[in-house]
C-alpha atoms as a PDB file:
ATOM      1  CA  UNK A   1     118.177 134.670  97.781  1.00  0.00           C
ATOM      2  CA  UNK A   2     120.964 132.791  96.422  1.00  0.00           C
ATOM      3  CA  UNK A   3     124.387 133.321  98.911  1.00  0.00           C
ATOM      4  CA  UNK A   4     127.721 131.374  97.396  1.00  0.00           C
ATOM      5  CA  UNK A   5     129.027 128.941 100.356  1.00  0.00           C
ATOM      6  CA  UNK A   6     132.607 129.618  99.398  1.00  0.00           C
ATOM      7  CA  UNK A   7     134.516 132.988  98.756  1.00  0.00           C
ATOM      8  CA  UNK A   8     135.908 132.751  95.310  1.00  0.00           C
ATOM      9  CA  UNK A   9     139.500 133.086  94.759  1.00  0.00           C
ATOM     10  CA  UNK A  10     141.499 136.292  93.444  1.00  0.00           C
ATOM     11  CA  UNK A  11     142.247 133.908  90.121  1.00  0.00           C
ATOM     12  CA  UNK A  12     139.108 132.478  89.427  1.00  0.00           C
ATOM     13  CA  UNK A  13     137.341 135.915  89.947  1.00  0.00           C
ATOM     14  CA  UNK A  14     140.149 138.188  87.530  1.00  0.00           C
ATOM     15  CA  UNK A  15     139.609 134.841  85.491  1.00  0.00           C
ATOM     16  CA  UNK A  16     135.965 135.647  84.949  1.00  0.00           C
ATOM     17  CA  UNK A  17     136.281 139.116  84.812  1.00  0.00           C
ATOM     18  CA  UNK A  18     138.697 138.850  81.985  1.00  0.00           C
ATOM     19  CA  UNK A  19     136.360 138.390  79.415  1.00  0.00           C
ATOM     20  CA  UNK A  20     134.362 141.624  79.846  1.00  0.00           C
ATOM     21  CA  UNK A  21     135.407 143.915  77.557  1.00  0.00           C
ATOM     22  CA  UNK A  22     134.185 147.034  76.170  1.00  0.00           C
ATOM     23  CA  UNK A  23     132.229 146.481  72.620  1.00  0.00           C
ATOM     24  CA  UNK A  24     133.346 149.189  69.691  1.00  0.00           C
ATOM     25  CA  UNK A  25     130.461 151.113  68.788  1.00  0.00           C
ATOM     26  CA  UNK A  26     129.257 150.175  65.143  1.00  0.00           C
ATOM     27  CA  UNK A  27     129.417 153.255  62.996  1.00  0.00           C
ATOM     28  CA  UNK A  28     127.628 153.687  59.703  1.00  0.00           C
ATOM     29  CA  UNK A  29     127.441 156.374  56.881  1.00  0.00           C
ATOM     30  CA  UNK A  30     125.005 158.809  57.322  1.00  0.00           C
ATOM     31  CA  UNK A  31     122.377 158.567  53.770  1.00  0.00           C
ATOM     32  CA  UNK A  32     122.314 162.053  53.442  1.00  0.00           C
ATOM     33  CA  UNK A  33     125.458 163.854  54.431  1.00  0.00           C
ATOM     34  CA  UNK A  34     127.822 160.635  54.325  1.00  0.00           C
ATOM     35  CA  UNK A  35     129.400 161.595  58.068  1.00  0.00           C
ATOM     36  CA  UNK A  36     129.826 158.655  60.160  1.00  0.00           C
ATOM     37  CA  UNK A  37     127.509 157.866  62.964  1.00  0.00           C
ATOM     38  CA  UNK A  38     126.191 155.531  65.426  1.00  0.00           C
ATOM     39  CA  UNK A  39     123.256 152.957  64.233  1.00  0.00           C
ATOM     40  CA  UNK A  40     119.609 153.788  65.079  1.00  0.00           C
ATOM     41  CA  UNK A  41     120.436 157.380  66.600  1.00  0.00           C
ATOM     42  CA  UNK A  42     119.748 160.661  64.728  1.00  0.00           C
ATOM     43  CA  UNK A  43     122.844 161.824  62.880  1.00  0.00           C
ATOM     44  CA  UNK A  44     124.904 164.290  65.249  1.00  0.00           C
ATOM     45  CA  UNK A  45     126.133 166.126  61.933  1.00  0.00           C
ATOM     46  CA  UNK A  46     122.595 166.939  60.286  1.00  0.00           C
ATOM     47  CA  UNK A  47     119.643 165.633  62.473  1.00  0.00           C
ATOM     48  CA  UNK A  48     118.286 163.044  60.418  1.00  0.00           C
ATOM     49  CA  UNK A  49     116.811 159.588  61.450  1.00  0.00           C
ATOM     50  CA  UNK A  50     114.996 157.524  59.268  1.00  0.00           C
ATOM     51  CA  UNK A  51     115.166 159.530  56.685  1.00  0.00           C
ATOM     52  CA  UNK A  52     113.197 162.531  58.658  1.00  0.00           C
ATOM     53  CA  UNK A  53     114.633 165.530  59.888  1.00  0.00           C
ATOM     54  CA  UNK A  54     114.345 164.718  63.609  1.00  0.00           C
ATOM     55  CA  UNK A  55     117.031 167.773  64.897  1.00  0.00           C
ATOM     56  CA  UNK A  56     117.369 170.786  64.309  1.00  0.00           C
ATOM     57  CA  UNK A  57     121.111 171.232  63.848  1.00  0.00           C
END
């Protein structure tokens, strides 16, 4: 297993984690009831994926 040889620094490390950020979830109109909602997931407002009814809302 891989161990580093050197501790790494307070900058370098906040340096690094810097760049992680949290990603906006994409949102798209629902075909049927035009509500917005999250890509491939069944729509919260009327239970439809794929054009099925997959809930029962």
């Amino acid at each position: 297993m891989a161990v580093p040889k050197r501790k790494m620094s307070r900058s370098n490390t906040r340096h690094r984690r810097s760049q992680w950020k949290a990603a906006v979830p994409m949102l798209v109109t629902c075909e049927r009831c035009h509500e917005p909602k999250q890509q491939h997931v069944a729509c919260p407002s009327c239970g439809v994926y794929n054009k099925r009814q997959v809930l029962a809302v």
